[in-house]
Protein backbone atom coordinates (compact mmCIF):
# COMPACT_ATOMS: atom_id res chain seq x y z
CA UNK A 1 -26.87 -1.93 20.78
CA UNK A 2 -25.26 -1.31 24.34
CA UNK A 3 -28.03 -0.82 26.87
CA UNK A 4 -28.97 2.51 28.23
CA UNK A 5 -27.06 1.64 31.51
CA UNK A 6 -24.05 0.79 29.51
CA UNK A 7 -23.96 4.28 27.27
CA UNK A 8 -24.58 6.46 30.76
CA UNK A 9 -21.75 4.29 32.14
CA UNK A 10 -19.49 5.04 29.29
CA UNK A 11 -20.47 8.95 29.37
CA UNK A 12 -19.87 9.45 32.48
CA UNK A 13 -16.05 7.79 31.98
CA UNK A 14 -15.52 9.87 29.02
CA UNK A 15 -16.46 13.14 30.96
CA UNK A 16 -14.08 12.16 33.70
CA UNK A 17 -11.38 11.99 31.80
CA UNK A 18 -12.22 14.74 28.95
CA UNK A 19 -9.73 17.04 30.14
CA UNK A 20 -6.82 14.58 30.04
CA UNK A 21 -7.76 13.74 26.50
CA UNK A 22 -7.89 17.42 25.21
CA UNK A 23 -4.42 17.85 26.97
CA UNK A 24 -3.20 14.02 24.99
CA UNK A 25 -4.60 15.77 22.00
CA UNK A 26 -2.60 19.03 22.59
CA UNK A 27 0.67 16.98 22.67
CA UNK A 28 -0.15 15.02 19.54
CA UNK A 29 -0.79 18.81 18.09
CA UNK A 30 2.42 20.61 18.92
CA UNK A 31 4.59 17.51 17.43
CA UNK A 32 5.21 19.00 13.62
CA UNK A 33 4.43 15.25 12.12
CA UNK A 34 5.62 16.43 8.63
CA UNK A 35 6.25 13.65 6.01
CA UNK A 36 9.16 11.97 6.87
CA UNK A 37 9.25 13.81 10.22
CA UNK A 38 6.63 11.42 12.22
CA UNK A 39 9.41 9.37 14.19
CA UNK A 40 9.20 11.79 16.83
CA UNK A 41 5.02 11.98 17.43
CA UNK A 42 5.34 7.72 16.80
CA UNK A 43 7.65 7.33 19.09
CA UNK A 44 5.96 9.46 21.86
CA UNK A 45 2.51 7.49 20.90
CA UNK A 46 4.69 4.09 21.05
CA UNK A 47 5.49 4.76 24.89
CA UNK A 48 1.98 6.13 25.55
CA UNK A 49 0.34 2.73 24.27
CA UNK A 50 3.16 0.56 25.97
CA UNK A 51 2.35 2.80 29.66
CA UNK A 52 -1.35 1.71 29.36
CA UNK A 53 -0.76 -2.11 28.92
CA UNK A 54 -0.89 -2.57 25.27
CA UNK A 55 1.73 -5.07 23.07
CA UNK A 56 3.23 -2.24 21.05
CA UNK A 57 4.84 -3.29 17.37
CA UNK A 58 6.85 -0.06 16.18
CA UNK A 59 8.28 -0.79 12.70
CA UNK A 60 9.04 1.31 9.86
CA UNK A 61 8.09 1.31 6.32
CA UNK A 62 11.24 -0.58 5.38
CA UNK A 63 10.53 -3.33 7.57
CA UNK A 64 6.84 -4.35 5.87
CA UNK A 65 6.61 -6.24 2.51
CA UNK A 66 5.55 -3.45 0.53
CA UNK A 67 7.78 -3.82 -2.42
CA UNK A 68 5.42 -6.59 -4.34
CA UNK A 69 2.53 -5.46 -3.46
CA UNK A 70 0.36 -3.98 -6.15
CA UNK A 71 -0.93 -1.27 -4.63
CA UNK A 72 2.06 0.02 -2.73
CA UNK A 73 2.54 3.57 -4.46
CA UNK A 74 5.78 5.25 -5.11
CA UNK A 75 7.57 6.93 -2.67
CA UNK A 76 10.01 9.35 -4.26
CA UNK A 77 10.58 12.16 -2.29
CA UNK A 78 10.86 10.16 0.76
CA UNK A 79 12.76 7.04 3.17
CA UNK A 80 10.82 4.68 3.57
CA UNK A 81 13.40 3.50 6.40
CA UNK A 82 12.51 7.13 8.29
CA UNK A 83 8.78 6.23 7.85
CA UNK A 84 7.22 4.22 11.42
CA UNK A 85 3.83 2.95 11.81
CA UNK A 86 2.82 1.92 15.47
CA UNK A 87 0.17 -1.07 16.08
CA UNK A 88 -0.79 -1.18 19.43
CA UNK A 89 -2.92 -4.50 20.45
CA UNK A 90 -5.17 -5.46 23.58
CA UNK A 91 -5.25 -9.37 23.42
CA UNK A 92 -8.71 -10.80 24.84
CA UNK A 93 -8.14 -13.85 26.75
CA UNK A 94 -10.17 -16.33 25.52
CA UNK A 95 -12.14 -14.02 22.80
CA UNK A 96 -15.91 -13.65 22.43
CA UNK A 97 -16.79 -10.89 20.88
CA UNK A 98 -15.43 -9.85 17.40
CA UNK A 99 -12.10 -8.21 16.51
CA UNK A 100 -11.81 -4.40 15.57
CA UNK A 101 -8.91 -2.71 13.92
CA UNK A 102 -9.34 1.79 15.13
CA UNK A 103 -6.79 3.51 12.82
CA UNK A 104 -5.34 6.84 12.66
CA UNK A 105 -3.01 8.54 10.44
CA UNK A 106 -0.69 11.61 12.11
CA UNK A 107 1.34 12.66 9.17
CA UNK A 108 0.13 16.38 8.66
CA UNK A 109 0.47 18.74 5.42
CA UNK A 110 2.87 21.95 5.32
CA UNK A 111 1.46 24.39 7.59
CA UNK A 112 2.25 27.29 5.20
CA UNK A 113 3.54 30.93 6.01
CA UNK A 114 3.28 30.94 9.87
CA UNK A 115 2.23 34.70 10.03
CA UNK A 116 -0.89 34.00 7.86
CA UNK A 117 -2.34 31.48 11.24
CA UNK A 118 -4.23 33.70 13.84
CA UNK A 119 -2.21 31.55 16.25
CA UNK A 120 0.92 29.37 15.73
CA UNK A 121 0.25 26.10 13.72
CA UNK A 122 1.75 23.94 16.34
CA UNK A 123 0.04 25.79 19.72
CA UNK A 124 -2.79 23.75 19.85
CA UNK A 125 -4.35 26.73 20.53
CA UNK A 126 -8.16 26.48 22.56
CA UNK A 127 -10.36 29.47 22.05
CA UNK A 128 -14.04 29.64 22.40
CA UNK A 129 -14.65 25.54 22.48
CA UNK A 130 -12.41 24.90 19.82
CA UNK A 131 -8.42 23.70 19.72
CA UNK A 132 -6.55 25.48 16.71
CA UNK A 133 -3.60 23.43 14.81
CA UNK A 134 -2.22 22.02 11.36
CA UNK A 135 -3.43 18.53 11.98
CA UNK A 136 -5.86 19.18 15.00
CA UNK A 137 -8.83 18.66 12.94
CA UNK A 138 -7.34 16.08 10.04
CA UNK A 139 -6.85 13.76 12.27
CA UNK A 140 -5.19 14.03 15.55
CA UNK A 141 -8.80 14.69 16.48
CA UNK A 142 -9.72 11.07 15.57
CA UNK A 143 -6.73 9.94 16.87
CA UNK A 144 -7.79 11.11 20.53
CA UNK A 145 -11.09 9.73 20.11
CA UNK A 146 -9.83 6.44 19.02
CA UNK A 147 -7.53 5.79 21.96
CA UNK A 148 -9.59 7.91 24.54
CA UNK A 149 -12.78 5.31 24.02
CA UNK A 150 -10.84 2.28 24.89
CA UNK A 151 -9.61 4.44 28.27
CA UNK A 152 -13.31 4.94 28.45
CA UNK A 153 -13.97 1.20 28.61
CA UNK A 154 -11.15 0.65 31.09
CA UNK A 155 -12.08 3.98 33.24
CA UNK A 156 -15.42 2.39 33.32
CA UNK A 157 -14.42 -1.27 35.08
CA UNK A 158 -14.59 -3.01 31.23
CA UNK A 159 -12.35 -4.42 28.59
CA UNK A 160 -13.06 -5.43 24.80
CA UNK A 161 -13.74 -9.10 24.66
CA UNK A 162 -11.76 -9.53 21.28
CA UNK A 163 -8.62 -8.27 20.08
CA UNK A 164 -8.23 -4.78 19.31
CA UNK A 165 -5.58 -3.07 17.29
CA UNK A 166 -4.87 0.74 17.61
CA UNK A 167 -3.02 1.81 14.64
CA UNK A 168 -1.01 5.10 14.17
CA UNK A 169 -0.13 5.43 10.76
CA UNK A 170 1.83 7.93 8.01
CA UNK A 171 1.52 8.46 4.58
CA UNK A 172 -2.36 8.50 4.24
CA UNK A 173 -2.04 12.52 2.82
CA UNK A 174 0.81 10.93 -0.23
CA UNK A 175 0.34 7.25 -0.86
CA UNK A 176 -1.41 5.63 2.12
CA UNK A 177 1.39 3.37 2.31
CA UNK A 178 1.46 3.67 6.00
CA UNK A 179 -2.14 1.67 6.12
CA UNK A 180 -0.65 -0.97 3.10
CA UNK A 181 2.44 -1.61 5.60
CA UNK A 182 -0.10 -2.55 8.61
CA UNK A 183 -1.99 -5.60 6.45
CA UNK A 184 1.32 -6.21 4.80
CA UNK A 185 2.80 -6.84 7.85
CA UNK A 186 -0.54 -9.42 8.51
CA UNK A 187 -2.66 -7.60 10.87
CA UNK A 188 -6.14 -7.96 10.23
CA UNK A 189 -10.09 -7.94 12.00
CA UNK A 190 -13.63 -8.16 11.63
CA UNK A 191 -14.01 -4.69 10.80
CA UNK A 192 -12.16 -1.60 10.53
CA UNK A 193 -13.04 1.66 11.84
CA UNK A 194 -11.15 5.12 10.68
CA UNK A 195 -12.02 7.92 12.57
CA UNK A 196 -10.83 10.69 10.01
CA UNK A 197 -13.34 14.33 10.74
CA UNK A 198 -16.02 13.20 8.83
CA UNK A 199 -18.72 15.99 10.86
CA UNK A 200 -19.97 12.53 12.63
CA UNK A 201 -21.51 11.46 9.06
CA UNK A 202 -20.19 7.79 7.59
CA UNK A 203 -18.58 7.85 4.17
CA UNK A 204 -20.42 6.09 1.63
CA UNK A 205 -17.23 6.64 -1.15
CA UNK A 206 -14.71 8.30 -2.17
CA UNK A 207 -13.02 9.01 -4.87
CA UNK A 208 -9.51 8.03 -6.35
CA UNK A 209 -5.90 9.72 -6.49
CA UNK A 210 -2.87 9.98 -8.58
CA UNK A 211 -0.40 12.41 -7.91
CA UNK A 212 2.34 13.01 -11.03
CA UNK A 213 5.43 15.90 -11.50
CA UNK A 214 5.58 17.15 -14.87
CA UNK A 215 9.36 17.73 -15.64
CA UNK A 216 9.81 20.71 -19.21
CA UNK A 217 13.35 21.51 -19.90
CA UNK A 218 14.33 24.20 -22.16
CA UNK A 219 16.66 26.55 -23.65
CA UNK A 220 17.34 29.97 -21.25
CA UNK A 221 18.42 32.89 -22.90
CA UNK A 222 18.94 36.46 -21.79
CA UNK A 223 15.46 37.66 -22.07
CA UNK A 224 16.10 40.54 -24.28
CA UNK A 225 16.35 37.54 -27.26
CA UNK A 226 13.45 35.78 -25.46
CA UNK A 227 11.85 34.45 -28.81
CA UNK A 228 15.19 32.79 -29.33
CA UNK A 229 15.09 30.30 -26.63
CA UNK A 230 12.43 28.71 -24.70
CA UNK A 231 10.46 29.76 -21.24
CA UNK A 232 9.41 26.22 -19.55
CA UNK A 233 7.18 28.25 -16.96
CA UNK A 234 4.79 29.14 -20.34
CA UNK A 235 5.36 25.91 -21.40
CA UNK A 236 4.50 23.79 -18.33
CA UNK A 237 0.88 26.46 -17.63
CA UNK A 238 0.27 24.75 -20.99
CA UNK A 239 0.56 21.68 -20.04
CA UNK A 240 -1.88 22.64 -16.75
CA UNK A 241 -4.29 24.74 -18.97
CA UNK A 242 -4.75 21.50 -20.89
CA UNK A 243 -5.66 19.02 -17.77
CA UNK A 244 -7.80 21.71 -16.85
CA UNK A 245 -10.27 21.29 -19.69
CA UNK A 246 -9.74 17.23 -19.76
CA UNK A 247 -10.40 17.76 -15.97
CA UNK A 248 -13.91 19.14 -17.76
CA UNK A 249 -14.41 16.18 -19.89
CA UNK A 250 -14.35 13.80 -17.23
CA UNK A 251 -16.44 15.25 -14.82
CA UNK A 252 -19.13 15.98 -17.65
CA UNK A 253 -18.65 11.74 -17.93
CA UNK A 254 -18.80 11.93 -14.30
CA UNK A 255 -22.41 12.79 -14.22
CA UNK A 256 -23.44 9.32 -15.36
CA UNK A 257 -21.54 7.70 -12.35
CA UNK A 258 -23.76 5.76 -10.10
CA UNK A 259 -22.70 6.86 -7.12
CA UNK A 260 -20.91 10.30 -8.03
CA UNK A 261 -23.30 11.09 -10.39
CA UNK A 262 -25.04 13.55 -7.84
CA UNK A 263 -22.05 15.32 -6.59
CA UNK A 264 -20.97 18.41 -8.73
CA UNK A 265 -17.48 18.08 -10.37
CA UNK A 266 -16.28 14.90 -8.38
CA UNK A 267 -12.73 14.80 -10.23
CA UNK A 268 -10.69 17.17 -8.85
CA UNK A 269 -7.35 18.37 -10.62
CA UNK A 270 -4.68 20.63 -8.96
CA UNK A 271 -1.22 21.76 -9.62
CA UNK A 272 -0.29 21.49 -6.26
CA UNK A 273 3.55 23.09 -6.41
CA UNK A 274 5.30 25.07 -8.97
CA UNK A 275 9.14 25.14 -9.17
CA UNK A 276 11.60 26.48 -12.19
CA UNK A 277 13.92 29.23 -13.39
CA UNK A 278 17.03 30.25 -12.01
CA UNK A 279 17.01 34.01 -12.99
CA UNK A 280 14.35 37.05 -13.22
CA UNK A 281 15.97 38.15 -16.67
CA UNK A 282 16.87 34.58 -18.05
CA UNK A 283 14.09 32.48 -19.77
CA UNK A 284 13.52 29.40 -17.32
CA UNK A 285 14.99 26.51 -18.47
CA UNK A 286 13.19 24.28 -16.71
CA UNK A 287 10.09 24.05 -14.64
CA UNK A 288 8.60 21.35 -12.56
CA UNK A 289 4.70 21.17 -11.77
CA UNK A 290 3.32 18.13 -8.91
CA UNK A 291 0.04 17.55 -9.53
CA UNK A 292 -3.34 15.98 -8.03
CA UNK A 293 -5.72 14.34 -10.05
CA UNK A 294 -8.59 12.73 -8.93
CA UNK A 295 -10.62 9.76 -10.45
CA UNK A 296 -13.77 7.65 -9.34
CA UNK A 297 -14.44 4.21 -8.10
CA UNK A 298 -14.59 1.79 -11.13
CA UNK A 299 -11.90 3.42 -12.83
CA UNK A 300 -8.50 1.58 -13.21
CA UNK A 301 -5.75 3.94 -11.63
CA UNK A 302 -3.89 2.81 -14.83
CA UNK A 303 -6.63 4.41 -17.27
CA UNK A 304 -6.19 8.03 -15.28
CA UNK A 305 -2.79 7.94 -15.60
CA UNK A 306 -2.70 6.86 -19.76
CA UNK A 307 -6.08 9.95 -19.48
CA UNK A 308 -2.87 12.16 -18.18
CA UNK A 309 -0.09 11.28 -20.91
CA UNK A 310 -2.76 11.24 -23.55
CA UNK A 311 -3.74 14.95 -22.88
CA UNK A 312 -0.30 15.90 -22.33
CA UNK A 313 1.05 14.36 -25.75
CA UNK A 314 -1.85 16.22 -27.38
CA UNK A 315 -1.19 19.25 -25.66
CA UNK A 316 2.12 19.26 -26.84
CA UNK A 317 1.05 20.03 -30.48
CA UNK A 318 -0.41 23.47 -29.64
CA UNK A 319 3.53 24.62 -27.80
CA UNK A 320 6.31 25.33 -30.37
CA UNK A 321 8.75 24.08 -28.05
CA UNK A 322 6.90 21.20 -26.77
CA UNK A 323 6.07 19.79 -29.97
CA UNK A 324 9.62 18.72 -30.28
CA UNK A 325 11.03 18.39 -27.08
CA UNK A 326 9.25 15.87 -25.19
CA UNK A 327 8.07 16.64 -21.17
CA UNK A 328 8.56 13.81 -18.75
CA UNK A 329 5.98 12.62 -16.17
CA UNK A 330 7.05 11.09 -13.18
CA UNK A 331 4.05 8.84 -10.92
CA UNK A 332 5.31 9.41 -7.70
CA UNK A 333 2.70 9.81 -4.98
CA UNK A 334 -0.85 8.43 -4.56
CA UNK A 335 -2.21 5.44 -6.76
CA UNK A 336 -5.20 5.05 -5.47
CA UNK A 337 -8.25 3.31 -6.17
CA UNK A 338 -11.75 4.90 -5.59
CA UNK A 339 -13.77 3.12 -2.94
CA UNK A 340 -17.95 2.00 -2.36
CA UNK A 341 -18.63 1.05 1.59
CA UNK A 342 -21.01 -1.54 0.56
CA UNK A 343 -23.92 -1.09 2.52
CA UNK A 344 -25.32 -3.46 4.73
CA UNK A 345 -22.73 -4.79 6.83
CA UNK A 346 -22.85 -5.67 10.78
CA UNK A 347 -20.57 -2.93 11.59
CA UNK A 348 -22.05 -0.49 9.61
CA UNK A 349 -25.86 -1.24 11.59
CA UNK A 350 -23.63 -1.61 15.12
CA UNK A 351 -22.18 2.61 13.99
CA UNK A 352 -25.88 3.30 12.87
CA UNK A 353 -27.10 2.33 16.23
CA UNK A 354 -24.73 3.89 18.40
CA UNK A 355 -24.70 6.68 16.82
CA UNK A 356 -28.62 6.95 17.12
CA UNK A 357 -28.21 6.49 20.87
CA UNK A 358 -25.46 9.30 20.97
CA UNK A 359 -27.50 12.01 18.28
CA UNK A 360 -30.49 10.78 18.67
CA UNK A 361 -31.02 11.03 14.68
CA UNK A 362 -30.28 8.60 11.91
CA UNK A 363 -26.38 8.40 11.22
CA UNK A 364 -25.98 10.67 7.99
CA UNK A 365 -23.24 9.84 5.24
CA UNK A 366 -21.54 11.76 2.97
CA UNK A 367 -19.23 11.10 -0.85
CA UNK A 368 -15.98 12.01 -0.27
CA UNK A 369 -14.15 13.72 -3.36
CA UNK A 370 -10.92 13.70 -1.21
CA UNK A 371 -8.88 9.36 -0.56
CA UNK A 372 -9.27 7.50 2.70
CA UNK A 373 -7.27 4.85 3.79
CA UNK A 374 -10.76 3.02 3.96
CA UNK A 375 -9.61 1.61 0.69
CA UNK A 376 -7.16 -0.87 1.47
CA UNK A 377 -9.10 -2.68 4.44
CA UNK A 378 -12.61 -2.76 1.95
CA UNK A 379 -11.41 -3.43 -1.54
CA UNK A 380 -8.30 -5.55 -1.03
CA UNK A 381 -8.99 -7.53 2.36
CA UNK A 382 -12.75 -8.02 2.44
CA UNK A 383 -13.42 -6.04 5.65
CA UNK A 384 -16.30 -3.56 6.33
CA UNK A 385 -14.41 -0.81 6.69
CA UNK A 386 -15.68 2.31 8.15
CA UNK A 387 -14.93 6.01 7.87
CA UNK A 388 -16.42 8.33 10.48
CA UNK A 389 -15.29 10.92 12.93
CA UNK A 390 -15.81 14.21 14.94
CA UNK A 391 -16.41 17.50 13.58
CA UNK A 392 -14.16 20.60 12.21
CA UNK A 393 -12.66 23.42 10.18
CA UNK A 394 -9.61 23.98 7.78
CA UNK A 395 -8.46 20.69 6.84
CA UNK A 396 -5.72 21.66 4.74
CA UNK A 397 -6.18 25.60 5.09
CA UNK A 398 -5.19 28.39 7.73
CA UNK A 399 -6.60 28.24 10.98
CA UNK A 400 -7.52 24.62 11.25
CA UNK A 401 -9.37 23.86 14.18
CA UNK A 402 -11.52 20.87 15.68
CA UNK A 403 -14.47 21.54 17.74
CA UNK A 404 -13.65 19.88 21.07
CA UNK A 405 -18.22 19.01 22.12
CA UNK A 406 -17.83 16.71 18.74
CA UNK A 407 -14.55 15.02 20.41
CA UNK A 408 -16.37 14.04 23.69
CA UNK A 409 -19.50 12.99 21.70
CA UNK A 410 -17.46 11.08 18.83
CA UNK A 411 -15.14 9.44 21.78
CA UNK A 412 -18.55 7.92 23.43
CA UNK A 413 -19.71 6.88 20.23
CA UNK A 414 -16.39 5.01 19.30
CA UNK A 415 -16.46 3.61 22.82
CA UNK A 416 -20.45 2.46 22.37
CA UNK A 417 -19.43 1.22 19.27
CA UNK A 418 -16.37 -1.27 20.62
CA UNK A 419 -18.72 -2.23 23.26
CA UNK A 420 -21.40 -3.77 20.96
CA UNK A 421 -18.84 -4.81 18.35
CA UNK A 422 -16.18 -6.39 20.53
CA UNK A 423 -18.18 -7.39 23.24
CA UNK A 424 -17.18 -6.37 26.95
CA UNK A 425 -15.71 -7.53 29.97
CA UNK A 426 -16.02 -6.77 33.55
CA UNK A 427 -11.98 -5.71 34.42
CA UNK A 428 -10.82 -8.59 36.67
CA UNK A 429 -9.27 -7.10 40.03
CA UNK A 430 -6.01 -8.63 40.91
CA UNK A 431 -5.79 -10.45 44.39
């Protein structure tokens, strides 16, 4: 636990420099870091980290060992060449303290119609104590807070006395390849810390993903002999009508899940996007559906997906057309596991106590029903991995917004938090 002297020492850096994080945040905001459109945003954060001292390793997806790992996920609709990951690294001389890995991912989702935003998605907007932006709250927010505590440390005379690694990833909202790539490529530490806007609560669990596109083809015909051909639309809101109701099944299962158990309808399905026909007075001859569904920790990603073909060879039975014309299903997103923070860890108690110090209250935690990247670090490289970050609105939606109080408190706490886990280091003045 840092000393009281420490934590006012540490505040009082991260309130000097508050306004130049906000405005770091506002440029990380206004870069539209689409999938497969991060280069720009990783190439901006590449130079920032390189300016401030760090060894900077920018690679792209290409470049990391993904292709035999077994639980790299398919990336179909995207170059993996056109996908970079930035690891920036302080190097302790002579370490004491333990090594941390702070990791943020800046790929955003689609903002949507523009007109339907109160301001414009990429504005970074501030109004009222709060910055508005597609990706401001999930996670550029984070991202700031992660890189603003270690200026914090440095602002403050100090420097971690073990290696840190501050990681700006993509992917993590399709196939959280982006994290993979980083341990692929062999970086690892004594704990990992992901800063995702977890309302300053540590996630217990979360649940699993699989993303799939259903593919019906049919026979189009001029609508005024509709019964004569096919419509794939109908055909495919079969298909989603009948993972609706095994959606059902499962989360009545669900209720017996140790951990899940409590939380109302943890498996979440969605038909996420909806493409097919060619004409308004042809039948649709085809029709493609991408789809989310979710699944939880202890079940093999393998068993959701043969859960998926099962219900959608069954459904097929109930569809004239279906029942001899075969839909295909294509896996090509998210794989991923479900995750359990064990509880208990060193780094977990360290978070617990700063964050006392910072709320003054016991550090909640929540069950996700959405994927982390937590995954990767905790299940496949043994590392307490940890999942907890400021406060906001709209992940996902219109108007997302972070609250900018929760930044300044979550970049102290991050900061506390390196302090105690890393140990610290008076900055050594050059003659």
């Amino acid at each position: 636990m840092p000393d009281p002297t420490l934590l006012a020492r540490l505040r009082q850096a991260v309130d000097a420099n508050f306004d130049a994080e906000i405005g770091f945040l506002q440029e990380l905001v206004r870069f539209p870091s689409l999938r497969g459109q991060e280069a720009p945003l990783q190439d901006w954060m590449a130079r920032q980290m390189a300016q401030r001292g760090y060894s900077v390793d920018r690679f792209t997806m290409a470049e990391s060992p993904l292709a035999d790992h077994a639980k790299a996920s398919p990336m179909v609709d995207v170059d993996p060449a056109g996908s970079v990951q930035v690891v920036a690294t302080h190097r302790a001389k002579d370490p004491t303290g333990r090594s941390l890995i702070l990791q943020g991912h800046i790929d955003v989702v689609p903002e949507g119609p523009h007109e339907m935003w109160t301001y414009p998605p990429y504005s970074a907007t501030i109004r009222d104590g709060w910055m508005y932006g597609r990706g401001a709250h999930d996670m550029k927010s984070g991202v700031a807070c992660m890189v603003w505590a270690l200026e914090a440390l440095r602002s403050a005379g100090l420097e971690p006395a073990a290696d840190v690694h501050v990681q700006t990833v993509t992917e993590e909202e399709s196939t959280g390849n982006g994290a993979l790539s980083t341990l692929a490529r062999g970086y690892r530490a004594e704990a990992c810390l992901i800063p995702e806007p977890t309302g300053h609560t540590l996630t217990r669990a979360h649940t699993g993903a699989v993303w799939f596109r259903i593919r019906v083809r049919g026979v189009p015909v001029h609508v005024m002999h509709a019964q004569t051909g096919s419509n794939a639309i109908l055909s495919a809101l079969h298909l989603i009508q009948a993972l609706q109701v095994h959606t059902k099944a499962l989360n009545q299962a669900a209720k017996d899940h140790p951990v899940f158990g409590v939380i109302p309808d943890p498996i979440k399905f969605n038909p996420g996007i909806i493409r097919g026909g060619d004409w308004a007075s042809s039948t649709p001859a085809w029709c493609d559906v991408d789809c989310r569904i979710g699944l939880l920790p202890g079940t093999e990603v393998s068993e959701a997906m043969a859960g998926v073909e099962r219900c959608i060879a069954e459904a097929r039975a109930g569809d004239a057309f279906l029942a001899n014309n075969q839909p295909e299903i294509t896996w090509h997103g998210f794989k991923a596991d479900g995750f359990v923070l064990p509880e208990g860890s060193d780094a977990e108690k360290v978070l617990a106590s700063v964050h006392g110090q910072v709320f003054d209250e016991e550090m909640p935690e929540r069950r996700s029903t959405a994927v982390n990247d937590t995954r990767f670090y905790g299940l496949y490289y043994d590392m307490p991995a940890l999942c907890y970050g400021p406060s906001g609105e709209g992940a996902h939606a219109f108007d997302e917004r972070t609250n900018l109080e929760s930044i300044r408190q979550t970049t102290l706490a991050i900061a506390a938090f390196v302090a105690d886990w890393c140990g610290v280091r008076e900055i050594q003045k050059k003659a």
